[in-house]
Protein backbone atom coordinates (compact mmCIF):
# COMPACT_ATOMS: atom_id res chain seq x y z
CA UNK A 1 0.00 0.00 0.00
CA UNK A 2 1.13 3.81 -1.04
CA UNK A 3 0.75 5.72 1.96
CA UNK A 4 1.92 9.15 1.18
CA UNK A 5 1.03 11.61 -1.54
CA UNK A 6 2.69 14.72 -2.51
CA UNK A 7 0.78 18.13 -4.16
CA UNK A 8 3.82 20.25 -5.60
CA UNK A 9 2.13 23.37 -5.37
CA UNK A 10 4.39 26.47 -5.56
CA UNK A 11 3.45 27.76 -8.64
CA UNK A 12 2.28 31.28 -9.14
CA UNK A 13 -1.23 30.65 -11.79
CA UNK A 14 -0.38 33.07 -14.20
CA UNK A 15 -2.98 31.90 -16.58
CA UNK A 16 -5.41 33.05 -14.46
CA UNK A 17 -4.08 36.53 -13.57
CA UNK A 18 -5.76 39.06 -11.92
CA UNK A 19 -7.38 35.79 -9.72
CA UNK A 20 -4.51 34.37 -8.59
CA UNK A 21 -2.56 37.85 -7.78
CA UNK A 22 -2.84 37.11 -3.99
CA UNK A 23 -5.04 33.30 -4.22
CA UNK A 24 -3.52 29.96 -4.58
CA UNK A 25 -4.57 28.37 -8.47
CA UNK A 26 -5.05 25.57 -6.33
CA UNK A 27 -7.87 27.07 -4.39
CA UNK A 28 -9.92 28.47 -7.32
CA UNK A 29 -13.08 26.61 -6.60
CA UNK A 30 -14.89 24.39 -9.12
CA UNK A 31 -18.65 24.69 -7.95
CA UNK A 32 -18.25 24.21 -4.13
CA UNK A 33 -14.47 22.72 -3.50
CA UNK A 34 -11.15 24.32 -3.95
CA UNK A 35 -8.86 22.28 -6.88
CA UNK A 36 -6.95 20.74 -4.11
CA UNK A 37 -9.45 19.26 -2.91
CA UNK A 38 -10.36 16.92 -5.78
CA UNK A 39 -6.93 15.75 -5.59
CA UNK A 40 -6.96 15.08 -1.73
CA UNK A 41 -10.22 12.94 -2.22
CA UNK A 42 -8.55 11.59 -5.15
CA UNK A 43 -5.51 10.46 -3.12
CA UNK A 44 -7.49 9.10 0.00
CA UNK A 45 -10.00 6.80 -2.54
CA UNK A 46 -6.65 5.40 -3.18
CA UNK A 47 -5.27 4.64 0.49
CA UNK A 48 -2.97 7.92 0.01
CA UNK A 49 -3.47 9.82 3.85
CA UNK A 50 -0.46 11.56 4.20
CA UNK A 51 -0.65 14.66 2.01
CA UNK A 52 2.62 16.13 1.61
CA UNK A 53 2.54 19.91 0.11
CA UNK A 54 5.06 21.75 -1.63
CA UNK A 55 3.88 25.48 -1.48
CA UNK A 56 5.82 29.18 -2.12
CA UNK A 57 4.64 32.41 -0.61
CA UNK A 58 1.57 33.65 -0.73
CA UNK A 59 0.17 30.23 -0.20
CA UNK A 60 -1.19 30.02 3.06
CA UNK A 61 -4.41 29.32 2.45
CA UNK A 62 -3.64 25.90 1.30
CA UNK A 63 -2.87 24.97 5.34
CA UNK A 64 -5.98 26.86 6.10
CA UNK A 65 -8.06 24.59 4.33
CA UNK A 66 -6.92 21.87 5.41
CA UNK A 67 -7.29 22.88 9.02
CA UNK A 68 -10.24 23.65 11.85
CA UNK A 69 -11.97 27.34 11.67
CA UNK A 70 -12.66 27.54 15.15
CA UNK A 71 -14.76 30.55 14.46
CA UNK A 72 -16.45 29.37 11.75
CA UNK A 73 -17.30 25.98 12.96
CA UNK A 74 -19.15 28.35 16.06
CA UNK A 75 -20.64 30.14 13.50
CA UNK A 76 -22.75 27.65 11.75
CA UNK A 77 -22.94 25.30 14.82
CA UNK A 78 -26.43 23.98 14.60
CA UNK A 79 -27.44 25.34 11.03
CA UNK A 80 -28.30 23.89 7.92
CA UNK A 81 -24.51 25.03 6.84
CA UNK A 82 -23.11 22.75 9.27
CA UNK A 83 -24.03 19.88 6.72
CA UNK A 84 -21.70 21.59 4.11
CA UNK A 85 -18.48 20.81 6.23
CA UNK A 86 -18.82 16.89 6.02
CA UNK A 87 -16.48 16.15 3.00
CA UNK A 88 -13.85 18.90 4.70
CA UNK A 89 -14.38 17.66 8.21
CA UNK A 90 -13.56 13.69 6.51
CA UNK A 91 -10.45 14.74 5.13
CA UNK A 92 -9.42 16.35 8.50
CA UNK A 93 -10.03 13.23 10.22
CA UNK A 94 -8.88 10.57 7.94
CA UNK A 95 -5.58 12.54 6.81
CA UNK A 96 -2.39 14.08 8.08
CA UNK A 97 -0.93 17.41 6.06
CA UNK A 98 2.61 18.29 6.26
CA UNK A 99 4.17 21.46 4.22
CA UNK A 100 7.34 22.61 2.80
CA UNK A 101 8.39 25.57 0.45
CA UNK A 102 9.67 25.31 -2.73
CA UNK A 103 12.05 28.88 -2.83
CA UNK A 104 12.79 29.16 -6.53
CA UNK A 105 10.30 27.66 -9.20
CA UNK A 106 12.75 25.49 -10.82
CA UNK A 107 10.45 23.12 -12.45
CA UNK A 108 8.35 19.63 -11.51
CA UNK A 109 11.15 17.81 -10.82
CA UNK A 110 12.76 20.49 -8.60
CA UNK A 111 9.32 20.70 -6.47
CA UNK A 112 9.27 16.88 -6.62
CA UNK A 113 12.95 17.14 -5.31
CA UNK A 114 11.65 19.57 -2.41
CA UNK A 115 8.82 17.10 -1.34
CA UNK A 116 11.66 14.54 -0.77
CA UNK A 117 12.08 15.58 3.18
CA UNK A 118 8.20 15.27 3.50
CA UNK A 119 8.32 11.23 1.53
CA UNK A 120 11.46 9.52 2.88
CA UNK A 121 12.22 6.52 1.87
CA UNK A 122 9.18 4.92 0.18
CA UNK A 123 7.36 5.00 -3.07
CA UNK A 124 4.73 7.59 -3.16
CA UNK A 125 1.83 9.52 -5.54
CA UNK A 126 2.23 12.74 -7.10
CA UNK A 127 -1.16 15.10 -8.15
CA UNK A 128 -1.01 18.36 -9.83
CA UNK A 129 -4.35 19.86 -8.77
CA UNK A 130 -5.22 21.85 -11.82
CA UNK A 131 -5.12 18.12 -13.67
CA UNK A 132 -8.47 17.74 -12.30
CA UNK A 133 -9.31 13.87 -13.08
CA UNK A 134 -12.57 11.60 -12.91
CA UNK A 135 -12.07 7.93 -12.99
CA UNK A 136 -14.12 5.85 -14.71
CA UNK A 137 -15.35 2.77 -11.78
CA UNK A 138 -12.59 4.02 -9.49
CA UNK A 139 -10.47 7.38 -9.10
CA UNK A 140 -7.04 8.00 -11.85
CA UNK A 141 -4.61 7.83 -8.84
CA UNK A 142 -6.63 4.26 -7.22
CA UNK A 143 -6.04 2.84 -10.93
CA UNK A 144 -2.37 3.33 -10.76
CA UNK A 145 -1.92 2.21 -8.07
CA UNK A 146 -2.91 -1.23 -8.58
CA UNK A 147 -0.67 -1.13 -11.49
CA UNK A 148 2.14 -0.34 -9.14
CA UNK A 149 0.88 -3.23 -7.03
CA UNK A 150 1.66 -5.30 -10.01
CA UNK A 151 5.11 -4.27 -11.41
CA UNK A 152 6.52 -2.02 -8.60
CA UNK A 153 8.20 0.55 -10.73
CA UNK A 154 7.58 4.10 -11.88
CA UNK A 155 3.90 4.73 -13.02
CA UNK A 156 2.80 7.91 -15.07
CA UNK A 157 -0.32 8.29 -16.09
CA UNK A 158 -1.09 9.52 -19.78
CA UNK A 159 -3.93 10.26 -22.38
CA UNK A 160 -4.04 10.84 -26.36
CA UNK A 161 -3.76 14.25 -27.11
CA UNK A 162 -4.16 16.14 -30.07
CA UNK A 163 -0.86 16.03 -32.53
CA UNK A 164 -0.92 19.81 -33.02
CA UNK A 165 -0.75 19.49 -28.92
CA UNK A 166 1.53 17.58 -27.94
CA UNK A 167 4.09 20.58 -27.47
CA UNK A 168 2.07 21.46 -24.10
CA UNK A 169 3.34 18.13 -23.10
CA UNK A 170 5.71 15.33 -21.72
CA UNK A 171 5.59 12.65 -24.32
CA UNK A 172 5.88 9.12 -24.42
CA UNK A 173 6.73 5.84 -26.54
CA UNK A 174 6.87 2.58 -25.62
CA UNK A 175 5.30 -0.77 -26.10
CA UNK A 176 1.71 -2.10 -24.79
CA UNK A 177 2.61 -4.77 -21.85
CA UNK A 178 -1.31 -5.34 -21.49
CA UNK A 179 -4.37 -3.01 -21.99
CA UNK A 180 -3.93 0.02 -21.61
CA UNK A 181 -0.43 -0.01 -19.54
CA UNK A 182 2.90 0.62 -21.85
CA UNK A 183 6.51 -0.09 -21.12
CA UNK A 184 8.50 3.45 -21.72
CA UNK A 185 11.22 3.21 -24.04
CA UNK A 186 11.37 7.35 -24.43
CA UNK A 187 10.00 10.07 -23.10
CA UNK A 188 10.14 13.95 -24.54
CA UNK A 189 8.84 16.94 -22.58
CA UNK A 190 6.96 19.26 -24.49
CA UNK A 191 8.69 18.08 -28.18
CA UNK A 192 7.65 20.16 -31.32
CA UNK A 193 4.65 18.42 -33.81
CA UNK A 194 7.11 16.60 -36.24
CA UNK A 195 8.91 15.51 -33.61
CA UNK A 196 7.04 14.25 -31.00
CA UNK A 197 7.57 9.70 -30.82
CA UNK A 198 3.62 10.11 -30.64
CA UNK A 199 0.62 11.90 -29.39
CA UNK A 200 0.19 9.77 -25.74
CA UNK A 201 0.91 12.78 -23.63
CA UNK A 202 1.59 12.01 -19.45
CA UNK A 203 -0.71 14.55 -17.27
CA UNK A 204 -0.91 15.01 -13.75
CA UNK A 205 -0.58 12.01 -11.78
CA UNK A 206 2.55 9.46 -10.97
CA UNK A 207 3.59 6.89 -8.68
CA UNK A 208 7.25 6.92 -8.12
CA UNK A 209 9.81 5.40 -6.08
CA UNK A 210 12.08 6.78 -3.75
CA UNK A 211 15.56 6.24 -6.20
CA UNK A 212 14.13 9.06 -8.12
CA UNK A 213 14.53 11.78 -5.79
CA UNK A 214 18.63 10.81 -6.76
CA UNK A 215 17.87 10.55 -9.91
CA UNK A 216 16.89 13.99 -10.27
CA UNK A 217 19.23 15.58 -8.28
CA UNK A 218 21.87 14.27 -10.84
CA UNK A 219 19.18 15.54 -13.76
CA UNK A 220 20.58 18.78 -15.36
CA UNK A 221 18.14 21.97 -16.36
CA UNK A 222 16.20 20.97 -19.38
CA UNK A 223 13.53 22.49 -21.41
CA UNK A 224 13.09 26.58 -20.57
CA UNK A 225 16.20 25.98 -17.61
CA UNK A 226 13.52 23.80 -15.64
CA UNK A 227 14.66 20.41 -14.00
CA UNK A 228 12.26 18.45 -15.61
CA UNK A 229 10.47 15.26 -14.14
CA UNK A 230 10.58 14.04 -17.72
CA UNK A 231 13.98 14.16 -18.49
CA UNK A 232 14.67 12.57 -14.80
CA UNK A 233 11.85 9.36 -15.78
CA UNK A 234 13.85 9.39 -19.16
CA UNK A 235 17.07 8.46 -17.02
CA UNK A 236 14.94 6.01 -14.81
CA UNK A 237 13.71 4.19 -17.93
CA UNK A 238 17.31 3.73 -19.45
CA UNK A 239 17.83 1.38 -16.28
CA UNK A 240 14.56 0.45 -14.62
CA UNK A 241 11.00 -0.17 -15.93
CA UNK A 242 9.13 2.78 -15.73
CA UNK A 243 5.48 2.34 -17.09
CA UNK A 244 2.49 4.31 -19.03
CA UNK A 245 -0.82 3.94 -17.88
CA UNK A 246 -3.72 5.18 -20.54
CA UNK A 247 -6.49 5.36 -17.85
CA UNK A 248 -9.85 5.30 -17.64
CA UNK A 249 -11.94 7.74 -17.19
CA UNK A 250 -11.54 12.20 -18.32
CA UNK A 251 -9.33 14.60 -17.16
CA UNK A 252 -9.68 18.74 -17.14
CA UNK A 253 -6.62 20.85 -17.62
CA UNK A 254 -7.48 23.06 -15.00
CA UNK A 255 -4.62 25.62 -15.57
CA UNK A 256 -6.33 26.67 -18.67
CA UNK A 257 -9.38 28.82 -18.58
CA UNK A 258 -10.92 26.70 -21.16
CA UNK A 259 -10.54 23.43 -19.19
CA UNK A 260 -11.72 25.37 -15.88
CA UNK A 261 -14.85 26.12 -17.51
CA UNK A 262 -15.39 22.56 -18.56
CA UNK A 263 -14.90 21.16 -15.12
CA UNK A 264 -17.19 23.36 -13.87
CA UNK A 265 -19.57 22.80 -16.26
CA UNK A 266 -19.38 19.34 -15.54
CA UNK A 267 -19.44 18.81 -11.75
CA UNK A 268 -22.03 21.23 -11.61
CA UNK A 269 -24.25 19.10 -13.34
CA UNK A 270 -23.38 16.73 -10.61
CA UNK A 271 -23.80 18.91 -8.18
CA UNK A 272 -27.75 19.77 -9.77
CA UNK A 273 -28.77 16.16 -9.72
CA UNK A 274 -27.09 15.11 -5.99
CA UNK A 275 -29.08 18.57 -4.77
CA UNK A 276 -32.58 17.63 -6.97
């Protein structure tokens, strides 16, 4: 069992300028829950309770969530509000937080890197919350993990992109071990059209083992000076297995306004039918 999952979430949100001047990206809320917390309940469907965060200044709300309101709590004591703390009040109980900051934004790998003091020793999940994800019979991060049950090895999960995309992207190739779940032969981050090894592009959710936290620190600056969790799975794959899993279910780039919209859309459609 995984036991630890890690939110590398130290970026600033410049897509979504003037909002995120002086508010985490990951606490823009889709219909009644911050981004963040998707991936929490994401993590914990998938036996992941210790949430490790990698934050930067101007981030303190993240804790704050993820903690008691005294005041609040008095507040609504006794209303019919009260009811709309049970999912936050769950995660409280079930979950242990612990928080470190990421000084320079030096890429994913680099905030991966960071997280290492909060992981140890073990192999662990990694969410970006603006990859919102809905799993088709179970949750994106519960999926890979039973792959990693399997094969115990690196596990990245991807989807097929557009071709004219796949420059927003890492990008893998490989061959298919079973459905759905490739072996990595090469991986590309963000590689132009003509020459990307094809249009299976890895999002926002991995299972990795605690080797790669060496592995990167040996990983020089890649694409745009960034330390790259790409190029440092690249390395990994050269002398372990490190697999692809195509899951199941739909994903929402959340650090696009276009993709925000469409989550919202979407779970508040849920959130209409559970409240009919």
């Amino acid at each position: 069992m995984i036991r630890k999952c890690l939110f590398p979430a130290a970026g600033y949100g410049t897509r979504f300028l003037p909002a995120t001047k002086s508010m985490p990206k990951e606490m823009l809320p889709v219909v009644d829950k911050p981004l963040i917390q998707y991936g929490v309940e994401e993590a914990m469907e998938a036996g992941m309770n210790n949430i490790g965060i990698v934050t930067g200044r101007g981030k303190r709300a993240l804790a704050d969530h993820f903690d008691v309101s005294y005041e609040l709590e008095h507040q609504i004591s006794g209303t019919s509000k009260e009811g709309l703390l049970k999912d936050i009040r769950r995660i409280l109980n079930e979950c242990t937080f612990s928080y470190t900051r990421q000084r320079e934004m030096k890429g994913l790998g680099h905030a991966i890197l960071t997280g290492e003091t909060l992981i140890g020793r073990e192999p662990f999940g990694v969410v970006l919350a603006d990859d919102l994800c809905v799993g088709t019979g179970s949750g994106v991060l519960a999926q890979m993990a039973r792959i990693y049950e399997k094969y115990r090895c690196c596990v990245v999960a991807i989807e097929e992109v557009p071709h004219e995309e796949v420059h927003k992207y890492g990008v893998i190739a490989g061959s298919e071990l079973e459905d759905g779940v490739f072996l990595v032969s090469k991986m590309v981050e963000k590689p132009d059209p003509e020459e990307a090894p094809s249009n299976l592009a890895i999002i926002g959710r991995y299972i990795l083992t605690p080797d790669i936290f060496d592995v990167i620190r040996n990983t020089p600056p890649g694409r745009n000076g960034e330390i790259q969790i790409t190029d440092a799975l690249q390395t990994q794959a050269t002398k372990n297995m490190v697999l692809a899993y195509r899951f199941k279910g739909q994903r929402f780039d959340c650090g696009s306004v276009e993709g925000f919209v469409a989550a919202t859309n979407f779970f508040f459609e849920r959130w209409k039918d559970a409240h009919a």
